[in-house]
C-alpha atoms as a PDB file:
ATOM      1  CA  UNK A   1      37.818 -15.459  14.385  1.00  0.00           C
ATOM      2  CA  UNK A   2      40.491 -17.868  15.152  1.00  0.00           C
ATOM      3  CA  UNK A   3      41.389 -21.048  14.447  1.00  0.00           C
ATOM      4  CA  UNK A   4      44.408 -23.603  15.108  1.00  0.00           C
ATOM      5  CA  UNK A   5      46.011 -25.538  12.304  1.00  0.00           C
ATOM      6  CA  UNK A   6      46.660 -29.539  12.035  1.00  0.00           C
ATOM      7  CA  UNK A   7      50.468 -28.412  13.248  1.00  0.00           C
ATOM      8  CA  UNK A   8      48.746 -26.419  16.249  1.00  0.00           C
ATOM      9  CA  UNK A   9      49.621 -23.059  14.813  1.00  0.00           C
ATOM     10  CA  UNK A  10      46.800 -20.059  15.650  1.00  0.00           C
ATOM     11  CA  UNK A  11      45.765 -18.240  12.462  1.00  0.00           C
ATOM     12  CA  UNK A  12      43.238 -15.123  11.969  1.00  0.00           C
ATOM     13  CA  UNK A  13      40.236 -16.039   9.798  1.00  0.00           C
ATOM     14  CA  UNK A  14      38.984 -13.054   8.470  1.00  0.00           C
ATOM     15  CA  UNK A  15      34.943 -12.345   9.301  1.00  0.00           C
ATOM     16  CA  UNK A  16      32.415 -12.361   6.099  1.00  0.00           C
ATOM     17  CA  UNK A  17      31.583  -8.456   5.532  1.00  0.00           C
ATOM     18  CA  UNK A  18      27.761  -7.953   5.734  1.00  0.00           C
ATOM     19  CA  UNK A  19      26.480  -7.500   2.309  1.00  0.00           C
ATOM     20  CA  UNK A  20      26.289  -3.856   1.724  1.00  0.00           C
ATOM     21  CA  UNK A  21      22.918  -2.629   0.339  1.00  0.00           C
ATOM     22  CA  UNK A  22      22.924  -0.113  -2.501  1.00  0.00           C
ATOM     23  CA  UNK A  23      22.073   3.650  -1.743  1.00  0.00           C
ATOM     24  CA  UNK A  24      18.127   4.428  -2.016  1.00  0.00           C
ATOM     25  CA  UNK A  25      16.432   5.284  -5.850  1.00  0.00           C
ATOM     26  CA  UNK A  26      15.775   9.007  -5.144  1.00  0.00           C
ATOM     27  CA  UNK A  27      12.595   9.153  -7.767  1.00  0.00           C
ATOM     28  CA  UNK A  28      10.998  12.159  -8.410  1.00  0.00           C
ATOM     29  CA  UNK A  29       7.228  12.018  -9.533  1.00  0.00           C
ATOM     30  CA  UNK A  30       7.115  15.012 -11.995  1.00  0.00           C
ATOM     31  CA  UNK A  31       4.470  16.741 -14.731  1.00  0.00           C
ATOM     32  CA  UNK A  32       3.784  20.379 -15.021  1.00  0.00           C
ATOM     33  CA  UNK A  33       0.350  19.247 -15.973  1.00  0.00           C
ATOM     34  CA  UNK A  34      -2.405  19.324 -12.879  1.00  0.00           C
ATOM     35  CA  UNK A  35      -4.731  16.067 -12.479  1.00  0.00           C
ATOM     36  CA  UNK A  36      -1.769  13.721 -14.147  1.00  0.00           C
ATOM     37  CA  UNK A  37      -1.992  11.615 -10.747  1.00  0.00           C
ATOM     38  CA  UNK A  38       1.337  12.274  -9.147  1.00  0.00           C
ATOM     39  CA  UNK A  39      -0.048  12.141  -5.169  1.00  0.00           C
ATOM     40  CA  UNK A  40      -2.035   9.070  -6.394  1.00  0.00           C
ATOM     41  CA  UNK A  41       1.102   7.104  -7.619  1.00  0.00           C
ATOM     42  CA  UNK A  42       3.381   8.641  -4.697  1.00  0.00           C
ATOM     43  CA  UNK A  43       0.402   7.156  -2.412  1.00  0.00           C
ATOM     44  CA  UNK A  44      -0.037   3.963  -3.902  1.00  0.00           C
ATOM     45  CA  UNK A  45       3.329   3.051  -5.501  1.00  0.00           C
ATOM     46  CA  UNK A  46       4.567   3.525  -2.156  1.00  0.00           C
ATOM     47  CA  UNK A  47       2.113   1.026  -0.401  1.00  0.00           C
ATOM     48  CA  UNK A  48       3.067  -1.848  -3.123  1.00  0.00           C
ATOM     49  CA  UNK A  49       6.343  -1.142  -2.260  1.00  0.00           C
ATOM     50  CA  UNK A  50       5.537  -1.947   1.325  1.00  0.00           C
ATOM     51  CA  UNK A  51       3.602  -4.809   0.582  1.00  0.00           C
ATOM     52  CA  UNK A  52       6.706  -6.385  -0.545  1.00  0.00           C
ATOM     53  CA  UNK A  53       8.277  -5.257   2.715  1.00  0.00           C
ATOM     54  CA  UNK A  54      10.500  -2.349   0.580  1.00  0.00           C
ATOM     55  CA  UNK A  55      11.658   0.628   2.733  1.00  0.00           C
ATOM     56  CA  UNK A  56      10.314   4.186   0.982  1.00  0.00           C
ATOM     57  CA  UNK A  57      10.344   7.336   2.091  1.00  0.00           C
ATOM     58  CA  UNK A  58       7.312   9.964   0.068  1.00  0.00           C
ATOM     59  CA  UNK A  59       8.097  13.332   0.619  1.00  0.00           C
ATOM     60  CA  UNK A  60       5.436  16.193  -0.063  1.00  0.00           C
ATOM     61  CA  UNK A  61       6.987  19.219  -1.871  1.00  0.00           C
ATOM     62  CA  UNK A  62       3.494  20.625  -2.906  1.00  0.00           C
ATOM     63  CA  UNK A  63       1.625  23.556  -1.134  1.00  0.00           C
ATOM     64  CA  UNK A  64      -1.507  22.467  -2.075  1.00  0.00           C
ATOM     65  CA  UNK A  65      -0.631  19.361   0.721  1.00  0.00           C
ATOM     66  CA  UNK A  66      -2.530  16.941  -1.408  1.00  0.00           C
ATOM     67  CA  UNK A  67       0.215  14.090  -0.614  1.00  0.00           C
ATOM     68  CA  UNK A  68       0.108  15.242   3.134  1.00  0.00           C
ATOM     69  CA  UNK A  69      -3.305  14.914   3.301  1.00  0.00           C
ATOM     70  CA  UNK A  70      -3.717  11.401   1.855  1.00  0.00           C
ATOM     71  CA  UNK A  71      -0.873  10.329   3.833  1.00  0.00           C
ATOM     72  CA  UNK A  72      -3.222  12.170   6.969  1.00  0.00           C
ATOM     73  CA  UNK A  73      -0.083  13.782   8.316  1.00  0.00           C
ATOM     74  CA  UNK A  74      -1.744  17.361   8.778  1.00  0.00           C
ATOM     75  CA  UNK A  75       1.220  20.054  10.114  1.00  0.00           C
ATOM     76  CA  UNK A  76       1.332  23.698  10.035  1.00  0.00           C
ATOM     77  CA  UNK A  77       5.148  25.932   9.512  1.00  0.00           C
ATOM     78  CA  UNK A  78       5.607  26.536  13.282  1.00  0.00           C
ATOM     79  CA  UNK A  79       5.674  22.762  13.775  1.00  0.00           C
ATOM     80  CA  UNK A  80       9.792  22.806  13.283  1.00  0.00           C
ATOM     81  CA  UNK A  81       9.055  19.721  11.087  1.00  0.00           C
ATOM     82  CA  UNK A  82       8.065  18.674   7.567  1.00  0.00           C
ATOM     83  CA  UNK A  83       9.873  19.826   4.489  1.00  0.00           C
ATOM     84  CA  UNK A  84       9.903  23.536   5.333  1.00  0.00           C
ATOM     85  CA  UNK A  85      13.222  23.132   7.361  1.00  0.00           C
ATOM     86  CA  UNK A  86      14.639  20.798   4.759  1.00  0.00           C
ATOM     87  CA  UNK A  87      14.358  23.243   2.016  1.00  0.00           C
ATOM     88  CA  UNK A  88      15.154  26.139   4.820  1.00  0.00           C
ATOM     89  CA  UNK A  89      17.880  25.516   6.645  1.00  0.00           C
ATOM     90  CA  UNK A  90      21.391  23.438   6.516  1.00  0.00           C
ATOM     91  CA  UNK A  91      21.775  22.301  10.022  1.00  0.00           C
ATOM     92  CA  UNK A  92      18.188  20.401   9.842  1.00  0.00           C
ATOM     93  CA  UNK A  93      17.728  16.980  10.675  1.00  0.00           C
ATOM     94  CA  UNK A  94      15.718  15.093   8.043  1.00  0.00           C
ATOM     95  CA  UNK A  95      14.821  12.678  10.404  1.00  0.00           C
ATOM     96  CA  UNK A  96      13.282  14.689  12.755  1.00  0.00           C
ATOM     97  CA  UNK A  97      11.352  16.336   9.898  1.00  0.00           C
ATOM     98  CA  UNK A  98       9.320  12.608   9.121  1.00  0.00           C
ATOM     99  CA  UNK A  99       6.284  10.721  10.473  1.00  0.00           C
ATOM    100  CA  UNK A 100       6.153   6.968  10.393  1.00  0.00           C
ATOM    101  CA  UNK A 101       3.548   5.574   8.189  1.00  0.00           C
ATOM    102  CA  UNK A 102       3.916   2.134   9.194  1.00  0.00           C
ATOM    103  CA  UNK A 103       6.696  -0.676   9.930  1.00  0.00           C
ATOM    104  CA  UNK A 104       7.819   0.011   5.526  1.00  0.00           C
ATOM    105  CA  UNK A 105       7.330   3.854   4.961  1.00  0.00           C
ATOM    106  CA  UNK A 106       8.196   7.153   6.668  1.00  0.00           C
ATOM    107  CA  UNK A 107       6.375  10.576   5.145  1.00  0.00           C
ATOM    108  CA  UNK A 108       7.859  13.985   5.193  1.00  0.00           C
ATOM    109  CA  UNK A 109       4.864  16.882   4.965  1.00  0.00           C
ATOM    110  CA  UNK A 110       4.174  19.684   3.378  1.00  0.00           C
ATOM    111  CA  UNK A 111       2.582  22.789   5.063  1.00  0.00           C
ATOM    112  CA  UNK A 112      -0.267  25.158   3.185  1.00  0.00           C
ATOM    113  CA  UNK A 113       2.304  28.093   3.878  1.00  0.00           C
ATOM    114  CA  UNK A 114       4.795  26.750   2.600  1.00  0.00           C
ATOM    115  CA  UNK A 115       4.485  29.074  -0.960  1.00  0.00           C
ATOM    116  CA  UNK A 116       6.011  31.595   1.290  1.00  0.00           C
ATOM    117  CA  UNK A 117       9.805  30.332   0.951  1.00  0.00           C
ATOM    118  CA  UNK A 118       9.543  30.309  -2.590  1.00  0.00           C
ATOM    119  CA  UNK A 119      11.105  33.776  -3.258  1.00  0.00           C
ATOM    120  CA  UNK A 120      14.234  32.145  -0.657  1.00  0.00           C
ATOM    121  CA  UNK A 121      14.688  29.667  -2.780  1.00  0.00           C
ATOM    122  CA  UNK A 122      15.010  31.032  -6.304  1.00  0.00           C
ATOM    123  CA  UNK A 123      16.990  33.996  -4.966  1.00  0.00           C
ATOM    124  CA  UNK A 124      19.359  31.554  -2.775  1.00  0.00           C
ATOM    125  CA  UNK A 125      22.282  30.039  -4.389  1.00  0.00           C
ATOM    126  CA  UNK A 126      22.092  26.986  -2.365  1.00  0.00           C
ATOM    127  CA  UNK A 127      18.258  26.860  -1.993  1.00  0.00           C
ATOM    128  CA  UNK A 128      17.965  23.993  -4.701  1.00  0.00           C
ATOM    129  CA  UNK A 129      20.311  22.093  -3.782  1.00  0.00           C
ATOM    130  CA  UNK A 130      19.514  21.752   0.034  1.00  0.00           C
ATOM    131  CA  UNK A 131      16.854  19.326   0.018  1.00  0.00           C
ATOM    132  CA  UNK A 132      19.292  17.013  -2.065  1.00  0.00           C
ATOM    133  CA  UNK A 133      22.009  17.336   0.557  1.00  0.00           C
ATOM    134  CA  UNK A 134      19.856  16.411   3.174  1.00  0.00           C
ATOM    135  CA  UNK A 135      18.879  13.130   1.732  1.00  0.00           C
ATOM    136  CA  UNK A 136      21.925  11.965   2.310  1.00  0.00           C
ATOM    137  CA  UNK A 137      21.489  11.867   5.589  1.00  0.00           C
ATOM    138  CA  UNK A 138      19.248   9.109   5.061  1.00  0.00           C
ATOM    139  CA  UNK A 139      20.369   7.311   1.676  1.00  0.00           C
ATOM    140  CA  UNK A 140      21.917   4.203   2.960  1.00  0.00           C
ATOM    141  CA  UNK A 141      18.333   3.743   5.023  1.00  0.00           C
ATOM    142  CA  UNK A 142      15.655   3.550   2.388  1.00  0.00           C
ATOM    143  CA  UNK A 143      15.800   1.464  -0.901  1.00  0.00           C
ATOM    144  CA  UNK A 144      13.199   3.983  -2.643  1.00  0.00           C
ATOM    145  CA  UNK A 145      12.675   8.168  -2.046  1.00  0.00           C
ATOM    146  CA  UNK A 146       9.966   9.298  -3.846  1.00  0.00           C
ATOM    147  CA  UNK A 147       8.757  13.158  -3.919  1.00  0.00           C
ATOM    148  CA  UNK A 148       5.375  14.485  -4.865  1.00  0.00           C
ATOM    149  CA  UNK A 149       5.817  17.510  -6.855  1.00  0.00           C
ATOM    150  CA  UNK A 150       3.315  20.661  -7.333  1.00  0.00           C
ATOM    151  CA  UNK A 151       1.839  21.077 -11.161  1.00  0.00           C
ATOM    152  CA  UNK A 152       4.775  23.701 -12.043  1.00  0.00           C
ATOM    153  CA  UNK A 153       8.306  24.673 -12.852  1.00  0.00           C
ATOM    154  CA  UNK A 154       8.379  26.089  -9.144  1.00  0.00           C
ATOM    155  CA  UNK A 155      11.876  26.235  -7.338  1.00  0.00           C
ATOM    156  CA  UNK A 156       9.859  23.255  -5.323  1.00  0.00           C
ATOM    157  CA  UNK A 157       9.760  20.884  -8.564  1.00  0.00           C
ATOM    158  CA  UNK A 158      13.231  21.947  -9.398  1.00  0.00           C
ATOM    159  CA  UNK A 159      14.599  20.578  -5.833  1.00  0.00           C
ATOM    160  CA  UNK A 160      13.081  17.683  -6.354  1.00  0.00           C
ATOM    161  CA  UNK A 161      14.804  17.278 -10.048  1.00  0.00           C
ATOM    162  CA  UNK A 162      18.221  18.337  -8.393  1.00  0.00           C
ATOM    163  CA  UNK A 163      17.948  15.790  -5.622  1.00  0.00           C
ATOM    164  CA  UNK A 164      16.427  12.681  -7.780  1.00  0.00           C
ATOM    165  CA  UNK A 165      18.508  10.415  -9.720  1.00  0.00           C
ATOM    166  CA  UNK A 166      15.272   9.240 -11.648  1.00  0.00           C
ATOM    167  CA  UNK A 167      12.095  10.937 -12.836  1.00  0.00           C
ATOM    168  CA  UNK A 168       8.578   9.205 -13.242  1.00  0.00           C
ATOM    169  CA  UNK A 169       6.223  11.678 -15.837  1.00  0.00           C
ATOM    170  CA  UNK A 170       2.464  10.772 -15.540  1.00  0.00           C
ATOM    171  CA  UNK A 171       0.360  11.466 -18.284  1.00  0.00           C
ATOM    172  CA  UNK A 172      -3.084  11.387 -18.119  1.00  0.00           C
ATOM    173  CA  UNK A 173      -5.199  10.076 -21.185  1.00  0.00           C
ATOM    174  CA  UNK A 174      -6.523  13.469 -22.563  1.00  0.00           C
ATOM    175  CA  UNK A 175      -6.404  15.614 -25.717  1.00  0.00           C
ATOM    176  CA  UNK A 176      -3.836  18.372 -23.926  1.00  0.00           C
ATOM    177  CA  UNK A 177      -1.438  14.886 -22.615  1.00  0.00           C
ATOM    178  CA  UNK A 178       1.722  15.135 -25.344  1.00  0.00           C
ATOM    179  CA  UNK A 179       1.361  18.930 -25.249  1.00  0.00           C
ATOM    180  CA  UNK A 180       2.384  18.863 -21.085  1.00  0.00           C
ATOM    181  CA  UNK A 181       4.631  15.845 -21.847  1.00  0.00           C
ATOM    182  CA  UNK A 182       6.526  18.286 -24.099  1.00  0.00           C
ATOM    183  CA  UNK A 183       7.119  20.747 -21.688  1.00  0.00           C
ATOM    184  CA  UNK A 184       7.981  18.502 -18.860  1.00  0.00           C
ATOM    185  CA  UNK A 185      10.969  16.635 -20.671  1.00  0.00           C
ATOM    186  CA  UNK A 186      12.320  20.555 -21.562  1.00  0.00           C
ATOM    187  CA  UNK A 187      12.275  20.940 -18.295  1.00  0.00           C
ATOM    188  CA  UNK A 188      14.285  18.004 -17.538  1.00  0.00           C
ATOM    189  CA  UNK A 189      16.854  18.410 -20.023  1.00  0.00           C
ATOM    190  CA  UNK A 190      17.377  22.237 -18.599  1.00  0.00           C
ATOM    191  CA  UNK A 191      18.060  20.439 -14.907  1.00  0.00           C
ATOM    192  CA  UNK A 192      20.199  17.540 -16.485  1.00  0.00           C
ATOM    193  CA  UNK A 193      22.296  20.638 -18.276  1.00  0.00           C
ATOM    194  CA  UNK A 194      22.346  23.194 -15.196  1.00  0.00           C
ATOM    195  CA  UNK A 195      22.036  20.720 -12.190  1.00  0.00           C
ATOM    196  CA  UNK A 196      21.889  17.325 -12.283  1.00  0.00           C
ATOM    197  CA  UNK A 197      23.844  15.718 -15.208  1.00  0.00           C
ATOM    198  CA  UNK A 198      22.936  12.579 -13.494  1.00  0.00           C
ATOM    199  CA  UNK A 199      19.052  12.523 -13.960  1.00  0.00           C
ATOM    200  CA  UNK A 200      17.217  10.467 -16.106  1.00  0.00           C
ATOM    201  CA  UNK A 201      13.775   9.635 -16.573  1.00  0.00           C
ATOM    202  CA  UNK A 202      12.507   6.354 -15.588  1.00  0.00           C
ATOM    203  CA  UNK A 203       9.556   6.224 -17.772  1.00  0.00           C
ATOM    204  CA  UNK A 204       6.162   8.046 -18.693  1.00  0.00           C
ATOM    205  CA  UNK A 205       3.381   6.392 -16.558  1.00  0.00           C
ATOM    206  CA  UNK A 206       0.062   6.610 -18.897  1.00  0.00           C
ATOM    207  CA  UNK A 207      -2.506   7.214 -16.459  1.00  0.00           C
ATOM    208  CA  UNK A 208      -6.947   7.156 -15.753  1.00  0.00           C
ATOM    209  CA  UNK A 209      -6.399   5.155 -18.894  1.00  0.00           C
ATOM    210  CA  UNK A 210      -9.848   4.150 -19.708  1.00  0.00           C
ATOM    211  CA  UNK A 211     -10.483   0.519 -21.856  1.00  0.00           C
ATOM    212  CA  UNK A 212     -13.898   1.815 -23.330  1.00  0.00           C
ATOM    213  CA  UNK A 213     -12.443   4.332 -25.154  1.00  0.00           C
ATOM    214  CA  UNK A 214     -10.363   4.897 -28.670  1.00  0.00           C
ATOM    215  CA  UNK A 215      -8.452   7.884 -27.518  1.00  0.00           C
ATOM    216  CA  UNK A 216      -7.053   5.932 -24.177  1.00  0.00           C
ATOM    217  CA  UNK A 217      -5.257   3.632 -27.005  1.00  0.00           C
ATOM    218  CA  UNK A 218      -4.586   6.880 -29.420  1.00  0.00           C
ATOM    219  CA  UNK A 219      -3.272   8.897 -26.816  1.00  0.00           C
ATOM    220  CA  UNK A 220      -0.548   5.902 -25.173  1.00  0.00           C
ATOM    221  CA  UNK A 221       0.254   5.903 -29.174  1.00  0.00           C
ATOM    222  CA  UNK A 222       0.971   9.033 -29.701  1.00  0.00           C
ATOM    223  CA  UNK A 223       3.422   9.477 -26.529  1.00  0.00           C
ATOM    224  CA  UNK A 224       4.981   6.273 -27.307  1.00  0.00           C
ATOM    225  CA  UNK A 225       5.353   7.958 -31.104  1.00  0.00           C
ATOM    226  CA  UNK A 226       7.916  10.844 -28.640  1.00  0.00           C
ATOM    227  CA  UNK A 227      10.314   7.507 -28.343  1.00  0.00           C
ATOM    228  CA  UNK A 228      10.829   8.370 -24.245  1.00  0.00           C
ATOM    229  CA  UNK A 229      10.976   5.404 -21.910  1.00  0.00           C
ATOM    230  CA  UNK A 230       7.660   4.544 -20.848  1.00  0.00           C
ATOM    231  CA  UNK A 231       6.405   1.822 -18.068  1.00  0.00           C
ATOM    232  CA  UNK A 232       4.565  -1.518 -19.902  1.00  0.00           C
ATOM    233  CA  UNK A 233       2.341  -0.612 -16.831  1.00  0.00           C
ATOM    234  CA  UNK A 234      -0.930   1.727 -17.517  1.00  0.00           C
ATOM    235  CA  UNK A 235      -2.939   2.619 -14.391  1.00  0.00           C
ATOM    236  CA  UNK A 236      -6.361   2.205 -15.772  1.00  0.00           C
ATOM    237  CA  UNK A 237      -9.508   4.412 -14.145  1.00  0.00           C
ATOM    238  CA  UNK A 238     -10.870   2.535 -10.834  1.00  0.00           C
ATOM    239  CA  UNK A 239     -13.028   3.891  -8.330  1.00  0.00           C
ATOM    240  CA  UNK A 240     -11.788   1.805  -5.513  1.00  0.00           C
ATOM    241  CA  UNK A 241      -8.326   4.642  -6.004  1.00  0.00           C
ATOM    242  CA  UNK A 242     -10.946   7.281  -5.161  1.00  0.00           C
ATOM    243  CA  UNK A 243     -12.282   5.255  -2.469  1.00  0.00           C
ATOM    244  CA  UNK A 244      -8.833   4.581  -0.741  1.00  0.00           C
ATOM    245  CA  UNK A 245      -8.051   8.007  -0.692  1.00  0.00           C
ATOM    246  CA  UNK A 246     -10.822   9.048   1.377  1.00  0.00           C
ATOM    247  CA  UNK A 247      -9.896   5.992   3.392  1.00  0.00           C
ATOM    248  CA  UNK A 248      -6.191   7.442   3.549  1.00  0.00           C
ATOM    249  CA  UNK A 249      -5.115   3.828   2.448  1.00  0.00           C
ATOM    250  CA  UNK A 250      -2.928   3.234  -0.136  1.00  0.00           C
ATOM    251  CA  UNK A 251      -5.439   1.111  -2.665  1.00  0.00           C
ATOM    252  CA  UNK A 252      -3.610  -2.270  -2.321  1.00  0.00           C
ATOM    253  CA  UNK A 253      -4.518  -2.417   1.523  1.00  0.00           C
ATOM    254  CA  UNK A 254      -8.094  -0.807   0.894  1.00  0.00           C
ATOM    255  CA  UNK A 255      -8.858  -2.968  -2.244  1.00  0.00           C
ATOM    256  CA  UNK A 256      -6.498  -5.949  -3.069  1.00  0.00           C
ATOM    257  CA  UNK A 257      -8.144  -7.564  -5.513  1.00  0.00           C
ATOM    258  CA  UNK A 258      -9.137  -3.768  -7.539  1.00  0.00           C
ATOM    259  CA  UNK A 259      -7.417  -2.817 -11.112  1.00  0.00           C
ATOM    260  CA  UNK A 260      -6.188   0.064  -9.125  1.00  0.00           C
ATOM    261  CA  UNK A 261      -4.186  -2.210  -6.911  1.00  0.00           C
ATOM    262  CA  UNK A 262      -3.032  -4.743  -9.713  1.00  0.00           C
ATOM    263  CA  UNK A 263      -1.545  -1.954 -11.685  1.00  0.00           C
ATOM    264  CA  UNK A 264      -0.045  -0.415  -9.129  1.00  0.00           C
ATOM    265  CA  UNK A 265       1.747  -4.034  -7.877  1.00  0.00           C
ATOM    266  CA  UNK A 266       2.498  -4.106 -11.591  1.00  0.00           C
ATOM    267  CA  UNK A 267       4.526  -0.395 -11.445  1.00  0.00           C
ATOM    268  CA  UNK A 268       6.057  -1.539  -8.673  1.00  0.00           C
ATOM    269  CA  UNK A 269       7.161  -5.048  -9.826  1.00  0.00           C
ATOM    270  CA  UNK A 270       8.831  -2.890 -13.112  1.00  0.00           C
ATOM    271  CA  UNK A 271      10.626  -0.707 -10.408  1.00  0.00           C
ATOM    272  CA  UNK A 272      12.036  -3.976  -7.928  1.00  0.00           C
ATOM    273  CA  UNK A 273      15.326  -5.310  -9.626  1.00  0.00           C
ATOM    274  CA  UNK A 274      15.568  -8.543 -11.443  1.00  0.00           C
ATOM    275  CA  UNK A 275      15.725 -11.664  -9.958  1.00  0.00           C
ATOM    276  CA  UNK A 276      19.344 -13.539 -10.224  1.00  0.00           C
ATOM    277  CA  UNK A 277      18.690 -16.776 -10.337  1.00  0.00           C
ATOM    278  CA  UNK A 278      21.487 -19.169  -9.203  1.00  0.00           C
ATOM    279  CA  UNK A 279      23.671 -21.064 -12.206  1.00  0.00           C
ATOM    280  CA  UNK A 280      22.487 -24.330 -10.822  1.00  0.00           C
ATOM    281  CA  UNK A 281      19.237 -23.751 -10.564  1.00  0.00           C
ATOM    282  CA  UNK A 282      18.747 -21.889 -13.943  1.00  0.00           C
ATOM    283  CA  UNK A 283      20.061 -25.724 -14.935  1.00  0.00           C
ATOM    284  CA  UNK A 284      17.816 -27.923 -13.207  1.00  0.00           C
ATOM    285  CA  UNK A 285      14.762 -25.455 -14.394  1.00  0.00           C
ATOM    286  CA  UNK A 286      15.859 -25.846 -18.461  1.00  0.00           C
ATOM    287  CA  UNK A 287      15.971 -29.584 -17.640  1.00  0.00           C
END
């Protein structure tokens, strides 16, 4: 832009630079437990991210689908999409491997064969660290990535710990909780040491946490006793989560008002930055 001086001289203003957004949270949703709720929080962590009108990508790195299916996004390997090529093949392009899932969220699928590529991948040099190249495709696009890993050590929950920056570890309320919890941050470390000297974990999510009980409470005590970082959020048991997965709705849309829903805005609130508030204003409010 130009603009001429009292003495009629022409000077170049220089333009304001758009604000450049920071690179998306690549989160991986982690536990080598079964039934910890890792689809459940992908699902619905994902829809109160989009309720605040946050861009996410979910991606489903589990055979069994279970993400795919809530998500309804129902492929099989010869579709040429999905995560098979991601994990597969280094010309792919991630963005024809998603389905939209609304104006906030895209979803990358998993396909029931997918088991077969396992062998590929532990015996390739550069099969574990594919699906984090590929992200970056996309990394300037999304504010949040978050992957759905199987119950396992698999070469699948490995690509997922390579590629993410941050790990979420759900842990069901049960007798058998620490024990998995255990295992899982071994895991972790191994990765940080072999892989990814970068990843972290973002905090144990205590989940199906149920308020009638003494060994809900016991149980949150005894992981908090491990001194890992762990979310002031507990997802407490509500059958309206249950509900909205047979709906294939993320439980804020199918039940607003639920516990399901609250905690889940609450995990997502802990996961949105801080709000800076202006000098002047931070003023005018202690006045």
């Amino acid at each position: 832009m130009k603009k001429k001086t009292p003495r009629g001289n022409v000077v170049q203003l220089s333009e304001e630079e758009p604000e450049k957004k920071p690179p998306a949270r690549i989160i991986a949703i982690a536990s080598n437990k079964g039934g910890t709720g890792k689809t459940t929080t992908a699902m619905n962590l994902a829809g109160a991210l989009a309720l605040r009108e946050r861009r996410a990508l979910v991606i489903d790195l589990d055979p069994q689908c279970n993400a795919s299916i809530t998500f309804n996004v129902i492929i099989d390997k010869n579709t040429g999409k999905g995560i098979r090529p991601l994990l597969t093949k280094e010309d792919a392009n991630i963005k024809d491997c998603m389905f939209a899932r609304g104006q906030w969220c895209d979803f990358i699928p998993a396909d029931p064969d997918l088991y077969d590529v396992h062998t590929e991948l532990a015996i390739d040099p550069r099969g574990r660290f594919r699906l984090r190249d590929h992200l970056q495709q996309v990394i300037n696009s999304y504010e949040y990535i978050l992957i759905d890993t199987p119950p396992d050590t698999s070469t699948f929950t490995q690509s997922a710990l390579v590629a993410a920056s941050e790990v979420i570890i759900p842990v069901d309320v049960s007798v058998l909780a620490v024990a998995g919890l255990a295992r899982m941050v071994r895991i972790i470390n191994d990765i940080r040491s072999h892989y990814n000297p970068d990843l972290k974990i973002l905090g144990v999510l205590g989940t199906k946490y149920d308020v009638r009980t003494t060994l809900s409470e016991d149980t949150i005590s005894e992981v908090r006793g491990h001194n890992l970082p762990m979310f002031k959020t507990i997802i407490r048991i509500s059958v309206d989560i249950i509900r909205a997965q047979g709906a294939r709705k993320p439980v804020g849309v199918y039940a607003p008002e639920s516990h399901g829903a609250l905690d889940y805005n609450s995990l997502a609130d802990e996961l949105l930055p801080a709000r800076i508030i202006p000098l002047r204003q931070r003023k005018r409010a202690a006045s």
